[in-house]
Protein backbone atom coordinates (compact mmCIF):
# COMPACT_ATOMS: atom_id res chain seq x y z
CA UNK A 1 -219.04 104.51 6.26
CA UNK A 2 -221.35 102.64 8.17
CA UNK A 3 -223.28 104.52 10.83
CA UNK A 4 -224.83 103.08 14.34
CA UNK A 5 -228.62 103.52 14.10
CA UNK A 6 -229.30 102.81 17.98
CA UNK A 7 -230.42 99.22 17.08
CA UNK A 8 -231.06 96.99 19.92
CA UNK A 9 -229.82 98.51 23.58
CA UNK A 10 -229.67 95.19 25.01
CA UNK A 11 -226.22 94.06 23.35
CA UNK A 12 -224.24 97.09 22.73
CA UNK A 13 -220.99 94.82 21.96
CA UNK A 14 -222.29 93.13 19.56
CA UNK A 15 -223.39 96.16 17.62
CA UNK A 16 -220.08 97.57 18.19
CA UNK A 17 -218.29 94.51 16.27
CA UNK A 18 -220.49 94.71 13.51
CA UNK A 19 -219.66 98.15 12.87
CA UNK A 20 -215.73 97.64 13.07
CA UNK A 21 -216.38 95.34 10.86
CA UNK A 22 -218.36 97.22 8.00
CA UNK A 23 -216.11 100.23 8.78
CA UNK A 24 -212.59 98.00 7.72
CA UNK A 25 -214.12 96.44 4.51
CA UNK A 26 -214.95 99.84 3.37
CA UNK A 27 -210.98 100.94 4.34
CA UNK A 28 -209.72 97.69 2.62
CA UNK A 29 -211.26 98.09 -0.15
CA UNK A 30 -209.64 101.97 -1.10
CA UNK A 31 -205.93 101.46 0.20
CA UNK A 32 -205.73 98.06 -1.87
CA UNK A 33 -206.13 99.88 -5.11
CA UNK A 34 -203.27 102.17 -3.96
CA UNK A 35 -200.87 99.66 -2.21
CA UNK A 36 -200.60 97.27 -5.32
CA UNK A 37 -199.77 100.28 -7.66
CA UNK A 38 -197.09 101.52 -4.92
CA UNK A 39 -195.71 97.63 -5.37
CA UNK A 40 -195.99 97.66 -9.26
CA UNK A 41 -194.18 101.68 -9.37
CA UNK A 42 -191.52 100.27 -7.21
CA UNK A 43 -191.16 97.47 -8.89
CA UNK A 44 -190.68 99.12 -12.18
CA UNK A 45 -188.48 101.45 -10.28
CA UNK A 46 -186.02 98.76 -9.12
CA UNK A 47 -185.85 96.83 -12.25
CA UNK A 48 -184.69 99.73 -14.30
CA UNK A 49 -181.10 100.70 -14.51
CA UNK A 50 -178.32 103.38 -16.24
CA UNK A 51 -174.79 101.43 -17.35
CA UNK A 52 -172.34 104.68 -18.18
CA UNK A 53 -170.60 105.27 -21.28
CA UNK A 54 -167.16 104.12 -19.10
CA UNK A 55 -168.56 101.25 -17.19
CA UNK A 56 -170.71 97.59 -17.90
CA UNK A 57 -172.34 95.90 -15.43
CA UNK A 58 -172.13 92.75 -14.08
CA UNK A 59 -175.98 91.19 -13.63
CA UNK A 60 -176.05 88.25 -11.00
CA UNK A 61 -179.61 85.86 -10.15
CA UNK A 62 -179.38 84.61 -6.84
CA UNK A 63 -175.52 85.00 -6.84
CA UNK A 64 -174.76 83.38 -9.84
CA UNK A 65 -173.69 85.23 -12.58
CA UNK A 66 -176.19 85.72 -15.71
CA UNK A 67 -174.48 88.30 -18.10
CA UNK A 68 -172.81 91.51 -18.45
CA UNK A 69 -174.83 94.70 -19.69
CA UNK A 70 -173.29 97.11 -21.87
CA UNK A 71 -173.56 101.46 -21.33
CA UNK A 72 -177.13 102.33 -21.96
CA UNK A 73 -180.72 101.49 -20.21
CA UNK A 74 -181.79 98.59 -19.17
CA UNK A 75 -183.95 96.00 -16.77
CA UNK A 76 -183.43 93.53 -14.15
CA UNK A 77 -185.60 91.37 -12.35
CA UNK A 78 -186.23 93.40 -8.97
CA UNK A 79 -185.38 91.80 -6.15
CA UNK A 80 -183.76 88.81 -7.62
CA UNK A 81 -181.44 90.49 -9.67
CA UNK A 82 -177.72 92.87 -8.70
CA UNK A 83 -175.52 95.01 -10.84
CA UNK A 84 -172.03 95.41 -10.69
CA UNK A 85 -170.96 98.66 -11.98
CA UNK A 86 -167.07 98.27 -13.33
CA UNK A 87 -165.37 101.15 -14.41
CA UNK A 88 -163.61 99.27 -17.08
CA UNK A 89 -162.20 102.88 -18.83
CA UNK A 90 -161.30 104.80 -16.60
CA UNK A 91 -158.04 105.09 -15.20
CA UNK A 92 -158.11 104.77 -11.16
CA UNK A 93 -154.81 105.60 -8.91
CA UNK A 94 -153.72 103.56 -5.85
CA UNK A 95 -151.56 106.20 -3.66
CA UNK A 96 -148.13 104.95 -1.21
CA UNK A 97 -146.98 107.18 1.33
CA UNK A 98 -148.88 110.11 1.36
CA UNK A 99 -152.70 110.88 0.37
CA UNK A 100 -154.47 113.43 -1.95
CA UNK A 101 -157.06 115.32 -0.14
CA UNK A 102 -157.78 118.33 -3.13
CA UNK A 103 -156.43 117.67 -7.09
CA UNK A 104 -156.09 120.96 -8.66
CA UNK A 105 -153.46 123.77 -9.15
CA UNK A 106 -152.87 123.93 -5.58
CA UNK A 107 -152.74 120.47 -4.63
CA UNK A 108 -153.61 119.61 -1.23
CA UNK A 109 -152.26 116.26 1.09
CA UNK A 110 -152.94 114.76 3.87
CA UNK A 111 -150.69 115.15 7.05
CA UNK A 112 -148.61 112.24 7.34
CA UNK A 113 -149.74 109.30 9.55
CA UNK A 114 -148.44 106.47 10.68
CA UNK A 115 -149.99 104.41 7.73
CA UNK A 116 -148.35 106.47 5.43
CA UNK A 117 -145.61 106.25 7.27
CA UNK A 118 -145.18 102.61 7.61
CA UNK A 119 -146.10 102.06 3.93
CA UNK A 120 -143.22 104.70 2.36
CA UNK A 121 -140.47 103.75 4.45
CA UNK A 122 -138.36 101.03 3.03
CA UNK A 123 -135.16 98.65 3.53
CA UNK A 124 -132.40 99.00 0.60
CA UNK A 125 -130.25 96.38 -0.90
CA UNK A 126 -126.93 98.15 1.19
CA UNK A 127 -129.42 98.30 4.74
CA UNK A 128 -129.98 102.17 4.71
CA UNK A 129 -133.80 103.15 5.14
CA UNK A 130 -135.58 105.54 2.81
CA UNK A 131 -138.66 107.02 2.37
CA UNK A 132 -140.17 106.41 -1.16
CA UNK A 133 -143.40 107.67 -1.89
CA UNK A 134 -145.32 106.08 -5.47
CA UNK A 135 -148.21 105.39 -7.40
CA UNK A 136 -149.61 103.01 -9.07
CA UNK A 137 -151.90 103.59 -11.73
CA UNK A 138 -153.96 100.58 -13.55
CA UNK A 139 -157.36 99.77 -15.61
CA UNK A 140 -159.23 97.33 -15.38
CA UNK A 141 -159.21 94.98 -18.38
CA UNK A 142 -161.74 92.48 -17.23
CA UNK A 143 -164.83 93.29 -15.40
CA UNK A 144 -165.06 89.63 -14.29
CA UNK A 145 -161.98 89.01 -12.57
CA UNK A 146 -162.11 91.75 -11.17
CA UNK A 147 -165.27 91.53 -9.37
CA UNK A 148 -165.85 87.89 -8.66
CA UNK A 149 -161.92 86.25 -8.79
CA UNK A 150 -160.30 88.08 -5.63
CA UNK A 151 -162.61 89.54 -2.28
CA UNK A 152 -161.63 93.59 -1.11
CA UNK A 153 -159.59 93.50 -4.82
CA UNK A 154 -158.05 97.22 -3.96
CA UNK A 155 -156.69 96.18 -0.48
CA UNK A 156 -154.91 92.95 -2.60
CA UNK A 157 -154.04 95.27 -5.28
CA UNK A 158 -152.14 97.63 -2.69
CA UNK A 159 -150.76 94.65 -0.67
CA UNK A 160 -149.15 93.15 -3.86
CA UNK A 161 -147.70 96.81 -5.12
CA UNK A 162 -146.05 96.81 -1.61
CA UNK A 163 -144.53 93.68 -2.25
CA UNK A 164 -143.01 94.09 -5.61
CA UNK A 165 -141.79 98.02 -4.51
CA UNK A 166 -139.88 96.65 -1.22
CA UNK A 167 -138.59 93.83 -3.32
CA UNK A 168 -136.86 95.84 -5.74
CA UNK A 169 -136.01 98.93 -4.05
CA UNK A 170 -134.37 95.83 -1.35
CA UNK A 171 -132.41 94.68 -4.22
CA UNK A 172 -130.65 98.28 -4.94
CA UNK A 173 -128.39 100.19 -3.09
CA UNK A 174 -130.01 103.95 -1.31
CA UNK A 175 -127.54 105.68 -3.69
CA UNK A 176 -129.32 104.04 -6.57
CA UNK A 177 -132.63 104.34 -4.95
CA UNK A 178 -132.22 108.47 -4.70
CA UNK A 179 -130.20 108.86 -7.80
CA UNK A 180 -129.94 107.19 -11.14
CA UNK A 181 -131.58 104.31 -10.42
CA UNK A 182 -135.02 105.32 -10.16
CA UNK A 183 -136.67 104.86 -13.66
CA UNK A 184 -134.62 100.88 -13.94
CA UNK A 185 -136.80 100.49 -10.13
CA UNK A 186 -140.20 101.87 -12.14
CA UNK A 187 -139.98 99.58 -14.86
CA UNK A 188 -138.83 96.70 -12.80
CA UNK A 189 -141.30 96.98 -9.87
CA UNK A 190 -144.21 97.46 -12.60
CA UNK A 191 -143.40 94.10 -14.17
CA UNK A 192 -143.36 92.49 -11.23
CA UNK A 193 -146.77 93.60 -9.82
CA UNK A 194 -148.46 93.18 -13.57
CA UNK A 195 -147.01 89.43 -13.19
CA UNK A 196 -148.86 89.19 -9.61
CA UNK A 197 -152.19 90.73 -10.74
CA UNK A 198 -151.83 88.10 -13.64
CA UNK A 199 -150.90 84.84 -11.08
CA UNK A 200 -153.74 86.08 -9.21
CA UNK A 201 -156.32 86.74 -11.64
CA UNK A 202 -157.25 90.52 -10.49
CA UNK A 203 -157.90 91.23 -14.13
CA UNK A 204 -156.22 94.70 -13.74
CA UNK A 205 -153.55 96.37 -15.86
CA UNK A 206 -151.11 98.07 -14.41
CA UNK A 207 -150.35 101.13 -16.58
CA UNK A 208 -147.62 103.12 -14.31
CA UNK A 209 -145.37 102.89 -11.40
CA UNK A 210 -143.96 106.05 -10.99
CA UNK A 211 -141.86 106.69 -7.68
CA UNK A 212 -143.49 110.42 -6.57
CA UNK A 213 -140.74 111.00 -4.04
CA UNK A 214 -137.97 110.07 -2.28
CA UNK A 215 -136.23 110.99 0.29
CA UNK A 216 -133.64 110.15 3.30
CA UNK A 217 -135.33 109.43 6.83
CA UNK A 218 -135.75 112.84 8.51
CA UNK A 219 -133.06 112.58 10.83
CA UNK A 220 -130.50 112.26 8.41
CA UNK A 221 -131.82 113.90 5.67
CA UNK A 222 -129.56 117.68 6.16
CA UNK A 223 -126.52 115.52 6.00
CA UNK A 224 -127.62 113.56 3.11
CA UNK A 225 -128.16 116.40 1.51
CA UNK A 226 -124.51 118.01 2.22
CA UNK A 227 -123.59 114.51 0.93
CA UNK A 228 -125.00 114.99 -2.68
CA UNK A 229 -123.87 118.14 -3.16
CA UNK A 230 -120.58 117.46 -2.19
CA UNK A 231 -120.81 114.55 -4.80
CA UNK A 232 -122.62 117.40 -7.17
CA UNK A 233 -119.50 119.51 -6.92
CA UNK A 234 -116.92 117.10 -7.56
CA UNK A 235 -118.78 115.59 -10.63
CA UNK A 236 -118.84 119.52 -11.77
CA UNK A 237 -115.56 119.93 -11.36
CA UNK A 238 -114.53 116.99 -13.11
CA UNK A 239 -116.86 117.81 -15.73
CA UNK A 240 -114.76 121.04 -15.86
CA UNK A 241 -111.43 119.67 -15.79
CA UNK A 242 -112.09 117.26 -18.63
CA UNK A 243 -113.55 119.92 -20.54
CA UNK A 244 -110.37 121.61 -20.45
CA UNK A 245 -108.57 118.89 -21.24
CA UNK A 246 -110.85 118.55 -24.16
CA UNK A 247 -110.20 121.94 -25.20
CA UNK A 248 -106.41 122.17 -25.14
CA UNK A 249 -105.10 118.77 -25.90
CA UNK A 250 -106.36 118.36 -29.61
CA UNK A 251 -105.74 122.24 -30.02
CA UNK A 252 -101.82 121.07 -29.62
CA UNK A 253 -102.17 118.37 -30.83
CA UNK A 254 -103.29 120.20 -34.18
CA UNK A 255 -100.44 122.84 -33.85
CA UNK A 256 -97.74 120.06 -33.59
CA UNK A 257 -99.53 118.29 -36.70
CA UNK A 258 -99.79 122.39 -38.02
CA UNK A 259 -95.74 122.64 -37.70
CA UNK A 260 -94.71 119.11 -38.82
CA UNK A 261 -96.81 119.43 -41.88
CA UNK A 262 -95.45 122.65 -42.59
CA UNK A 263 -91.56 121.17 -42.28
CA UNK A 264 -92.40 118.64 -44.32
CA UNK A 265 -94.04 120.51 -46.89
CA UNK A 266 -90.93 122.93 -46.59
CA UNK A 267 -88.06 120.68 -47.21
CA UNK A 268 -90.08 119.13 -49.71
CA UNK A 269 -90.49 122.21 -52.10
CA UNK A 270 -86.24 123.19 -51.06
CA UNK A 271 -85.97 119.39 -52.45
CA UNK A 272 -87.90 119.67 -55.51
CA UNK A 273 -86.12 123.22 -56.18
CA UNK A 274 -82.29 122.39 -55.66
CA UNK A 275 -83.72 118.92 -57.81
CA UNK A 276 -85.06 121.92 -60.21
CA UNK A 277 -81.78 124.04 -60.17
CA UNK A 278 -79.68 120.83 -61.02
CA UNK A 279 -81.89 120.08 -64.06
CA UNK A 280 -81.76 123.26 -65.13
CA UNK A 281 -78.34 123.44 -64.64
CA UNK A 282 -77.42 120.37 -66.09
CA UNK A 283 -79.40 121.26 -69.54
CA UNK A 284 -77.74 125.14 -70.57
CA UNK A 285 -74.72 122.90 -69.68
CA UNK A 286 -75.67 120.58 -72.65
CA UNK A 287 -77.11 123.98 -74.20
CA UNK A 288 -73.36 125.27 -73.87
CA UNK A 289 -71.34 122.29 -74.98
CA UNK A 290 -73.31 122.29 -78.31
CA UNK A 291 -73.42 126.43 -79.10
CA UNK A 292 -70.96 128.21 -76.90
CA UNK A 293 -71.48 131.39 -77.56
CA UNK A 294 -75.32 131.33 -78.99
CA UNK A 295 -75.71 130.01 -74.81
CA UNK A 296 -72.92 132.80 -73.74
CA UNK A 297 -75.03 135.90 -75.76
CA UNK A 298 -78.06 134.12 -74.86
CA UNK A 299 -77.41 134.33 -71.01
CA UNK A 300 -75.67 137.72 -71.40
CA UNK A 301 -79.32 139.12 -72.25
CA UNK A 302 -81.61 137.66 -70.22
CA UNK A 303 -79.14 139.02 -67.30
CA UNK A 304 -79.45 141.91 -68.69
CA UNK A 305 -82.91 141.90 -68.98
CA UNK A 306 -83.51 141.76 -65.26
CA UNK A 307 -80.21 144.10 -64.73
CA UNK A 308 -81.34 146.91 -66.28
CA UNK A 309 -84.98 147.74 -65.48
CA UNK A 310 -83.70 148.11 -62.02
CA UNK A 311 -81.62 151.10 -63.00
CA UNK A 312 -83.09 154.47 -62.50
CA UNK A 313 -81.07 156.28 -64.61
CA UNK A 314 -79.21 154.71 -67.72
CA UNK A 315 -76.19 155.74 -69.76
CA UNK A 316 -75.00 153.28 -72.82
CA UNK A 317 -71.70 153.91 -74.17
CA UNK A 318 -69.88 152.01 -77.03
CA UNK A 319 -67.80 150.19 -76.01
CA UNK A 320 -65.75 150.44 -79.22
CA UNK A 321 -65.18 154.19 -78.27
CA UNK A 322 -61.80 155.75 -79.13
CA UNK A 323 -60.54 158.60 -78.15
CA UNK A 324 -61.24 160.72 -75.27
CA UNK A 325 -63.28 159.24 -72.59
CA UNK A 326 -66.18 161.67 -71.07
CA UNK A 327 -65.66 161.82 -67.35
CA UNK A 328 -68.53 160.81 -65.34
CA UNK A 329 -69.39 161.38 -61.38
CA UNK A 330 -68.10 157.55 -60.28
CA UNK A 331 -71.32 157.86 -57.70
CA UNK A 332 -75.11 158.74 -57.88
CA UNK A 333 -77.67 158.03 -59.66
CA UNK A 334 -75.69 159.44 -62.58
CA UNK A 335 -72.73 157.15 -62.97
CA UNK A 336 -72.58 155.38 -66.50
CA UNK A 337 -72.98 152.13 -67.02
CA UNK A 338 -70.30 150.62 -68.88
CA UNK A 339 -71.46 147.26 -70.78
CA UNK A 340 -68.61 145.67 -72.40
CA UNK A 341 -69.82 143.81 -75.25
CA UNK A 342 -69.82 140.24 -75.07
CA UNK A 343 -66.71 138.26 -76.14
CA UNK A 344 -66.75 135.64 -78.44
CA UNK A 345 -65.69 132.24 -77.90
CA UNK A 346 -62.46 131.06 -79.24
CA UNK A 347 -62.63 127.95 -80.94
């Protein structure tokens, strides 16, 4: 640094300007050196970039679109060139109605606004009012649309899944809306705001519609509720009833089969055993006409074949016996049994 040396006394100023000026080439010349490698580490700094495994970035020059980078490192001209970071796999949630404040276990919501308020409560086909809370999930499917197709593209997004969920729910009745027809308003309300983000360009894909919850306005909602289960009970005990019915009209209808059957079967075997008795009949007649008495002995001991070993006790006497005739107790066990033999035929 330049120091005064007294010099001439006469013009003080001048010496004065002489030694600002010494003094500021000297400062110049060391904070140069260190500004321009401040400008060339910024520099650097600015022009490099980090695209995450789940997103690609959109590069723009001026505005105008240049290219799309791909997860990894990479460099940009600083101060000419922007990045668009697009999540393009990840799956992000629009929320109706009500608002997450904590995911987890114990899930945590916002208190109910206004907003919320407004956006849940809805018209039905039959003019009854319920509150249907929903969300819509979606991915992005391309980065470009998305970014540079539609401005504020999550405030459209929500406006259009309004839309499409008043429409439909407005075409059903608040029975159907609360009841059973809740998955047919899901798959109908998603096609219609997947055919809107198409029209429009948004270059999202909507993934689910799912209707969270929904319920009766508050002031009514007690005596919907005694509504339903008075519908619950009498669906229960018709279930009941025709569960009954279920259980004893084919059980009599299988006993009257059970007894009919039988009868038949019956008077079918009495049938085929009279039919039996006749044939039989009718052939030891034939039998007879041919051999008289060969059919007469021949009968004679197969009656006595079935006669006799019912007997407990058994006495034969000749019946050609002459003479006197032993006297027998006419009752008990012990009382003879007189066979007179068989008579011949006359011819």
């Amino acid at each position: 640094m330049a120091q005064y040396d007294g010099g001439d006394d006469s013009d003080p100023l001048a010496e004065v300007i002489r030694i600002a000026r010494n003094t500021g080439g000297e400062l110049a010349k060391r904070i140069l050196p260190i500004a321009i490698a401040l400008v060339v580490l910024g520099a650097v700094w600015n022009s490099y970039y980090q695209i995450e495994p789940e997103e690609v970035g959109l590069i723009t020059r001026f505005g105008a679109y240049t290219g799309t980078s791909q997860p990894g490192p990479h460099f940009k001209l600083p101060l000419l060139d922007t990045v668009y970071r697009v999540p393009i796999k990840r799956q992000l949630k629009e929320e109706f109605g009500f608002r997450t404040l904590n995911a987890g276990v114990n899930t945590q919501y916002q208190t109910p606004d206004e907003q919320s308020e407004l956006e849940s409560r809805m018209l039905s086909g039959d003019l009854n009012v319920a509150d249907v809370e929903w969300i819509v999930q979606y991915r992005i499917a391309h980065a470009y649309n998305y970014v540079f197709n539609v401005r504020n593209v999550s405030a459209t997004l929500r406006d259009m899944a309004e839309s499409s969920v008043r429409k439909v729910v407005g075409d059903h009745s608040v029975s159907e809306v609360l009841t059973i027809g809740r998955e047919a308003i899901q798959i109908r309300a998603k096609e219609q705001l997947q055919l809107m983000c198409d029209h429009y360009g948004t270059g999202i894909h909507i993934e689910q519609l799912v209707l969270q919850d929904v319920n009766p306005p508050k002031p009514v909602r007690e005596s919907f509720n005694e509504v339903n289960q008075a519908i619950q009970e009498r669906e229960r005990s018709v279930n009941q009833a025709w569960a009954q019915y279920n259980s004893t009209i084919p059980k009599a209808r299988g006993s009257a089969l059970q007894t009919m059957q039988s009868a038949e079967g019956y008077a079918t075997e009495r049938v085929n055993r009279a039919r039996g008795e006749v044939a039989r009949f009718l052939s030891l007649q034939q039998e007879y006409e041919k051999a008289p008495a060969v059919t007469r002995t021949r009968l004679y001991l197969e009656t006595m074949a079935e006669v006799i070993p019912r007997a407990q006790q058994r006495t034969f006497i000749d019946g050609e016996l002459k003479g006197v005739l032993p006297v027998f107790s006419t009752t008990g066990p012990s009382a003879p049994l007189n066979m007179p033999a068989p008579r011949e035929a006359k011819p």
